[in-house]
C-alpha atoms as a PDB file:
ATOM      1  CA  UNK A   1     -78.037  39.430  64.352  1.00  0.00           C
ATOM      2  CA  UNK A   2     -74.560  40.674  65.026  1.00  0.00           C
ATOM      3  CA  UNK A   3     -72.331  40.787  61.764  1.00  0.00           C
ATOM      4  CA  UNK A   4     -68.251  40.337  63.214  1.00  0.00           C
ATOM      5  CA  UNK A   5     -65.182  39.887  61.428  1.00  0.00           C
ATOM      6  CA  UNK A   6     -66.889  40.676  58.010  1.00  0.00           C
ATOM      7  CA  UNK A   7     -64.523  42.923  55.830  1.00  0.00           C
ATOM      8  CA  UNK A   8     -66.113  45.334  53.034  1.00  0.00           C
ATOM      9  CA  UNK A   9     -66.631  43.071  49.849  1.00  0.00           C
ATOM     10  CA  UNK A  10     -68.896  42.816  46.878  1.00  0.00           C
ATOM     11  CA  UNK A  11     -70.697  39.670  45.181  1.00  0.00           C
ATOM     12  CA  UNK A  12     -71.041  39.332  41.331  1.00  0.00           C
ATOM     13  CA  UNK A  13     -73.985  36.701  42.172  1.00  0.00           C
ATOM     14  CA  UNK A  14     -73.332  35.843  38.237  1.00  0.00           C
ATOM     15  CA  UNK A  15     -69.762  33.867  39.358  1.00  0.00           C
ATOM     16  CA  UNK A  16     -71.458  32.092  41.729  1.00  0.00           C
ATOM     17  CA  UNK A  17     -72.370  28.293  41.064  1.00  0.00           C
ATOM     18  CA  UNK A  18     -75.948  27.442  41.181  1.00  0.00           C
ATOM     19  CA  UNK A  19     -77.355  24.481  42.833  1.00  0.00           C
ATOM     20  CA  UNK A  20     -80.898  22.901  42.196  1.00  0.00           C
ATOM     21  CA  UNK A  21     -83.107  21.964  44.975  1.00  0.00           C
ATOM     22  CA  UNK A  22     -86.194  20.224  43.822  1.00  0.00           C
ATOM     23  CA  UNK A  23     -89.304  20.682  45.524  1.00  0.00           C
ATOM     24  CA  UNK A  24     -92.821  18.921  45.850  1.00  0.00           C
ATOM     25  CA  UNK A  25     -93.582  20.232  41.760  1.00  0.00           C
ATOM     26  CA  UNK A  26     -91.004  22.623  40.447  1.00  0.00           C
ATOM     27  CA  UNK A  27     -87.016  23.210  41.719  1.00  0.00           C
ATOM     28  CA  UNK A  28     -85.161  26.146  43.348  1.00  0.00           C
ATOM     29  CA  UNK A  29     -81.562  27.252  42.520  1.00  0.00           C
ATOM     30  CA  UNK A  30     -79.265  28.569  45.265  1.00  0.00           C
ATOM     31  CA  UNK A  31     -76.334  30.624  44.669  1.00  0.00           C
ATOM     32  CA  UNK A  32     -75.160  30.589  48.498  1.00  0.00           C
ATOM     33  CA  UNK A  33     -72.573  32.431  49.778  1.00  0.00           C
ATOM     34  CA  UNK A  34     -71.121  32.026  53.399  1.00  0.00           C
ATOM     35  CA  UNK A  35     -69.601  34.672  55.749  1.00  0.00           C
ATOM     36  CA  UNK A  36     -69.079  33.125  58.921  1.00  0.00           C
ATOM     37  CA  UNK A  37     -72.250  31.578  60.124  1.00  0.00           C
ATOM     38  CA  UNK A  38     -74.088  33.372  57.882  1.00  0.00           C
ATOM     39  CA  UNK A  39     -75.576  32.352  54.744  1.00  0.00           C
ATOM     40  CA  UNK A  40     -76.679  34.688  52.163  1.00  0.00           C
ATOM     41  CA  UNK A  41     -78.503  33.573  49.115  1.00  0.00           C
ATOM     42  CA  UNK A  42     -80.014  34.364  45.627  1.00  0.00           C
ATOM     43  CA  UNK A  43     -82.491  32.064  45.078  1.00  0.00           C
ATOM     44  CA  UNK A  44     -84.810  31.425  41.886  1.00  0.00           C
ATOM     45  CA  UNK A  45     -88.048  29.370  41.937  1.00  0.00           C
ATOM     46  CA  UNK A  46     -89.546  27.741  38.822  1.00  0.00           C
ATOM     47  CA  UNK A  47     -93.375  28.846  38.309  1.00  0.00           C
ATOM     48  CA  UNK A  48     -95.480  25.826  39.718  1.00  0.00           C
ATOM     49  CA  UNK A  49     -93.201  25.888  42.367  1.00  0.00           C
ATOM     50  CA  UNK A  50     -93.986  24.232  46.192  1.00  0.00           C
ATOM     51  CA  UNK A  51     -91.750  23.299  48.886  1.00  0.00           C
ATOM     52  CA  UNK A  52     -90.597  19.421  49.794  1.00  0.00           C
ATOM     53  CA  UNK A  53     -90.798  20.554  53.677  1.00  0.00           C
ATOM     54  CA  UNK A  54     -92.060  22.994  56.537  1.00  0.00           C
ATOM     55  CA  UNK A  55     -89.176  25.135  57.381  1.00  0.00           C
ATOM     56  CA  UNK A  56     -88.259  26.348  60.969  1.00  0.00           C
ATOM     57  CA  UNK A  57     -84.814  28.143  59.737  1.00  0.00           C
ATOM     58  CA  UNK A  58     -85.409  31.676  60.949  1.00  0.00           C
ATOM     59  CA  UNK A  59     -84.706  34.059  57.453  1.00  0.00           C
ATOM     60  CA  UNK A  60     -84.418  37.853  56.096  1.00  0.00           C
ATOM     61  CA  UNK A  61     -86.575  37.500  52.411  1.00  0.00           C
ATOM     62  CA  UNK A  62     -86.694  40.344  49.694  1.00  0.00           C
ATOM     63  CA  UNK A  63     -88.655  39.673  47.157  1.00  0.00           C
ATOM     64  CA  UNK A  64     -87.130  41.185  43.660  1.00  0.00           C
ATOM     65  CA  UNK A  65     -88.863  39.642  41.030  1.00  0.00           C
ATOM     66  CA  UNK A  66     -92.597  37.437  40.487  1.00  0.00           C
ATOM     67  CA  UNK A  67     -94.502  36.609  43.180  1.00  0.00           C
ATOM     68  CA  UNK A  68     -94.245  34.068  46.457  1.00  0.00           C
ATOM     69  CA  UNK A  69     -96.687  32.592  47.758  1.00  0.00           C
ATOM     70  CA  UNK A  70     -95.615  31.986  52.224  1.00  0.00           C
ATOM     71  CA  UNK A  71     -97.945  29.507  54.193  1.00  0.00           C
ATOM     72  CA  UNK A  72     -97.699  29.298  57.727  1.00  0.00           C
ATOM     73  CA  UNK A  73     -98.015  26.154  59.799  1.00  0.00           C
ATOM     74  CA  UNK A  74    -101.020  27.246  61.619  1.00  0.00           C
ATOM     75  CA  UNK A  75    -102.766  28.319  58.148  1.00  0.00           C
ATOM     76  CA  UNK A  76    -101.789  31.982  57.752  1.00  0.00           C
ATOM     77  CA  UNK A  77    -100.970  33.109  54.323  1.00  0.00           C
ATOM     78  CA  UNK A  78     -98.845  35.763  52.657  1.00  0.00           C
ATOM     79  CA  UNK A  79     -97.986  36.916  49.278  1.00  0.00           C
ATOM     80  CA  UNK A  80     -94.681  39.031  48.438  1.00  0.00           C
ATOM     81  CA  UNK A  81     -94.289  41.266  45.499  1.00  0.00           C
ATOM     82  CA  UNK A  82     -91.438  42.695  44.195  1.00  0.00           C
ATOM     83  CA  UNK A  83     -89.955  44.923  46.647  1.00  0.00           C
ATOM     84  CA  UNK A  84     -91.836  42.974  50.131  1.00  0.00           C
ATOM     85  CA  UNK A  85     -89.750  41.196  52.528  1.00  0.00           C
ATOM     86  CA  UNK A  86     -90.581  39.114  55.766  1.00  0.00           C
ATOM     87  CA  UNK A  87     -88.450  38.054  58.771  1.00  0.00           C
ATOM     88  CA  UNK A  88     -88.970  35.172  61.212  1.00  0.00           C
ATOM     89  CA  UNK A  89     -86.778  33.945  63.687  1.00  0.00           C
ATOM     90  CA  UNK A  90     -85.610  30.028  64.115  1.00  0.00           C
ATOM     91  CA  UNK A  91     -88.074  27.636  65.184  1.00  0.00           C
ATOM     92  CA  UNK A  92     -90.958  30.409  65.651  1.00  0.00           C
ATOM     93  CA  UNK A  93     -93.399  29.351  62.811  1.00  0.00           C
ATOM     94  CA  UNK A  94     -92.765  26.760  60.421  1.00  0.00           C
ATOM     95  CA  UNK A  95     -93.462  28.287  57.022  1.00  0.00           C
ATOM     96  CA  UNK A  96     -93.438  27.177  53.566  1.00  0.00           C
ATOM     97  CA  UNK A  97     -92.980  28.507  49.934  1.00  0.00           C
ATOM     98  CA  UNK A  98     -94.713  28.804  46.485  1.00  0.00           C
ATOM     99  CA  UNK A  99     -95.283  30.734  43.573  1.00  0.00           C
ATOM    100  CA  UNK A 100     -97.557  29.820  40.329  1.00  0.00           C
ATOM    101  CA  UNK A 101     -95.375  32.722  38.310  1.00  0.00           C
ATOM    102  CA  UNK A 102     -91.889  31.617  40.016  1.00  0.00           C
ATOM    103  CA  UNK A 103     -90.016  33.861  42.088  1.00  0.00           C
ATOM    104  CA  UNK A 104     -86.575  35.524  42.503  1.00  0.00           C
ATOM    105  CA  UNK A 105     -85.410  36.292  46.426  1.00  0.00           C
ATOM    106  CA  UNK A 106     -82.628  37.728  48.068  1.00  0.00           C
ATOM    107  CA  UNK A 107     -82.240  35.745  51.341  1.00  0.00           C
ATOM    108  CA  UNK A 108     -79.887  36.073  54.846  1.00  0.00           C
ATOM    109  CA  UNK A 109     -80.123  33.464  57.332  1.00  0.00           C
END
């Protein structure tokens, strides 16, 4: 990733409006900011959690608080803690998310 054109700034991730995406049980909310083509997020996941979808979007993921639960197309599993992070590039392995605690991530894609 090459960050351009991207001034020194700060985010109060408190001002920024929250979004619910629901999954299979449980939601997500987004607070999303853009710079460029890059999206930066803080995202929450309600315990009981489980994604609507396989994702191919390639992603940075901290983990900073609970616990999340990362499945892997071909059957692969991970767990993050608090302080883990994974990376995986765009349309390398579809992957999928969920937590039984809920979960709270930092996320750059």
């Amino acid at each position: 990733m090459k960050i351009e054109n991207l001034p020194f700034g700060t985010t109060d991730w408190s001002t920024v409006a929250a979004t619910e995406h629901p999954g299979d049980t449980g939601h997500a909310t987004w607070r999303t900011v853009k710079f460029g083509e890059m999206r930066v997020r803080m995202v929450e996941y309600t315990p009981g959690y489980l994604a609507d979808h396989w994702c191919v979007k390639g992603h940075i993921l901290l983990c900073l608080e609970g616990e999340l639960h990362t499945e892997l197309e071909d059957g692969r599993t991970f767990v993050l803690k608090p302080g883990m992070s994974y990376q995986v590039a765009d349309n390398a392995e579809p992957h999928r998310s969920s937590t039984a605690i809920g979960a709270k991530l930092f996320i750059v894609d």
